[in-house]
Protein backbone atom coordinates (compact mmCIF):
# COMPACT_ATOMS: atom_id res chain seq x y z
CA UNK A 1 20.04 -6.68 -16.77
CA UNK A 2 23.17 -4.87 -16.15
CA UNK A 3 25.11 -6.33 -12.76
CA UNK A 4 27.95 -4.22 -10.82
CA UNK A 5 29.93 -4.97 -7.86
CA UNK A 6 28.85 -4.40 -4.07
CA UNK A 7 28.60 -0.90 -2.96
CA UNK A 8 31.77 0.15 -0.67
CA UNK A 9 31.84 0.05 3.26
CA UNK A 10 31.79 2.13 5.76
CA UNK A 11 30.72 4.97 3.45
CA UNK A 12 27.29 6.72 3.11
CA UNK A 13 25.29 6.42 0.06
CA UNK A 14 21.81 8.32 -1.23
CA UNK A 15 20.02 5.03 -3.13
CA UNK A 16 17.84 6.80 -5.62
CA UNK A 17 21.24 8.66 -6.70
CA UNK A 18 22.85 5.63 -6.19
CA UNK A 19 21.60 3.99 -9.68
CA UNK A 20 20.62 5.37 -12.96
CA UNK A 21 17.95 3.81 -15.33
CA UNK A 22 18.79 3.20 -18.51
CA UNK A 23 16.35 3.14 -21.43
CA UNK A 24 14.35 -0.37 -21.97
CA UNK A 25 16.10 -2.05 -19.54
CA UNK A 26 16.64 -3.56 -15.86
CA UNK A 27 19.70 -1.88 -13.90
CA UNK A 28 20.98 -3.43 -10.55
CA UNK A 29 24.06 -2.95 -8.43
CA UNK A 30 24.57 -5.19 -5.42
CA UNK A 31 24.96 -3.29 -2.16
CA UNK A 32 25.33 -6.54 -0.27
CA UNK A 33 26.18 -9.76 -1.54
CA UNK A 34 26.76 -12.50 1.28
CA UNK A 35 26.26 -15.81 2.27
CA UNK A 36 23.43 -14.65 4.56
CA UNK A 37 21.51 -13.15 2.17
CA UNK A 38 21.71 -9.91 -0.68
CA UNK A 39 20.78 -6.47 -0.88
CA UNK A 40 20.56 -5.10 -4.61
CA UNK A 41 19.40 -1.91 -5.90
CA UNK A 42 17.39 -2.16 -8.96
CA UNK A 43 16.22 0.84 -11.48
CA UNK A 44 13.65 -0.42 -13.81
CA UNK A 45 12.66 1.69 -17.09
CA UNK A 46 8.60 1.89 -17.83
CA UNK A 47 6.98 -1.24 -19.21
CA UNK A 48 10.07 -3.22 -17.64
CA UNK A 49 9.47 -6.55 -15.94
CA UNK A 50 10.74 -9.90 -14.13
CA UNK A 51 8.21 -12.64 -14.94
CA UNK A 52 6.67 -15.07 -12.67
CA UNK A 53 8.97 -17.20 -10.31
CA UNK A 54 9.48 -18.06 -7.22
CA UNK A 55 12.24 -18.04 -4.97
CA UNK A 56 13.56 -20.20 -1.81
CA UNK A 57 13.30 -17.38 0.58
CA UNK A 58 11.34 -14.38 1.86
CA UNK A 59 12.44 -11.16 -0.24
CA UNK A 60 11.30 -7.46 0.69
CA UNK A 61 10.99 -4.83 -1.51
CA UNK A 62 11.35 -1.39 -0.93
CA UNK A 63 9.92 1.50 -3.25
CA UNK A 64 12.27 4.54 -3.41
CA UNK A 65 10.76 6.26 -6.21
CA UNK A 66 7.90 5.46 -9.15
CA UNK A 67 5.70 2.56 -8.79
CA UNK A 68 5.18 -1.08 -9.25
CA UNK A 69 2.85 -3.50 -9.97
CA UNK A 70 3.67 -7.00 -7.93
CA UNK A 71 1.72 -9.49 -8.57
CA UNK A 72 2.08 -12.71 -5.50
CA UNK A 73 0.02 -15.70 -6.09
CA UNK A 74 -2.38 -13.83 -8.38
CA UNK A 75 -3.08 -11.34 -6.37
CA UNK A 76 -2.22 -7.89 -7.61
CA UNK A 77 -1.15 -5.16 -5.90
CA UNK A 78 0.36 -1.50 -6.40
CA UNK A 79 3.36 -0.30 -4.40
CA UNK A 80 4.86 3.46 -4.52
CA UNK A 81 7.71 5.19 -3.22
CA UNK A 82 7.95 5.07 0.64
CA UNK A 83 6.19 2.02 0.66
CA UNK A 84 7.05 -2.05 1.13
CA UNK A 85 6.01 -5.68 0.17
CA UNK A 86 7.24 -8.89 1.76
CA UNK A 87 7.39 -11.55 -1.69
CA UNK A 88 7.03 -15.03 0.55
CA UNK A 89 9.15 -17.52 -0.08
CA UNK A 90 7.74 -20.43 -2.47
CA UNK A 91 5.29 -18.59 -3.37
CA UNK A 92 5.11 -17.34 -7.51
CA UNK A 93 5.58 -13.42 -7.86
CA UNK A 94 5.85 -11.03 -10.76
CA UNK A 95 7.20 -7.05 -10.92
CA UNK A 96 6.31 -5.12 -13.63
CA UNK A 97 7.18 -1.45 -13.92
CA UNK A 98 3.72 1.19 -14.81
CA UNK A 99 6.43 3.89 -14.54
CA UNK A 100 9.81 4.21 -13.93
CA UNK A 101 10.91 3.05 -10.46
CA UNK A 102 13.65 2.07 -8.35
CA UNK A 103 13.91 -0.47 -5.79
CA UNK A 104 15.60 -1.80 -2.67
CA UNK A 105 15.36 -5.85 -2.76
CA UNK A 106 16.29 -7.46 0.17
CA UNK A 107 17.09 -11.23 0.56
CA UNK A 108 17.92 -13.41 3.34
CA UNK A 109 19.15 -16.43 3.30
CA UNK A 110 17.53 -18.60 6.39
């Protein structure tokens, strides 16, 4: 997975355009990255995937192009672009990517 700094302020930004995938791999580039909580683009290549975990806090994720398969406590479930999923907190959850897609993930800290 390939990190890069937080996006610049006060300036506006197209998100699909925003990131580029790169072949067999996870891409992400923080647009946020606070105490509050983060805001990370991510650009996933076909067949890519973050394995089952959990984490402390409620994260939404936002489709901006392709599609996803999310799996949250064993249930499965198919997101597109233009669509969203809440990932509770403390509860196990899985991504993996049936096409190429990108993604807005959106964390706060509370």
């Amino acid at each position: 997975m390939v990190t890069k700094s937080e996006f610049r302020k006060a300036k506006a930004v197209e998100l699909k355009s925003s990131i580029r995938y790169s072949r067999g791999a996870i891409v992400s580039k923080a647009l946020l990255n606070k105490r509050a909580g983060t805001v990370t683009l991510f650009a996933f290549d076909t067949g890519q995937f973050l394995s089952e975990h959990t984490a402390p806090f409620d994260a939404l994720v936002q489709i901006l192009e392709g599609a996803v398969q999310i799996k949250i406590a064993k249930r499965v479930l198919m997101a597109s672009a233009g669509e969203a999923v809440i990932m509770p907190a403390h509860i196990p959850h899985a991504l993996k990517a049936l096409k190429r897609f990108k993604m807005l993930l959106t964390m706060i800290r509370s």
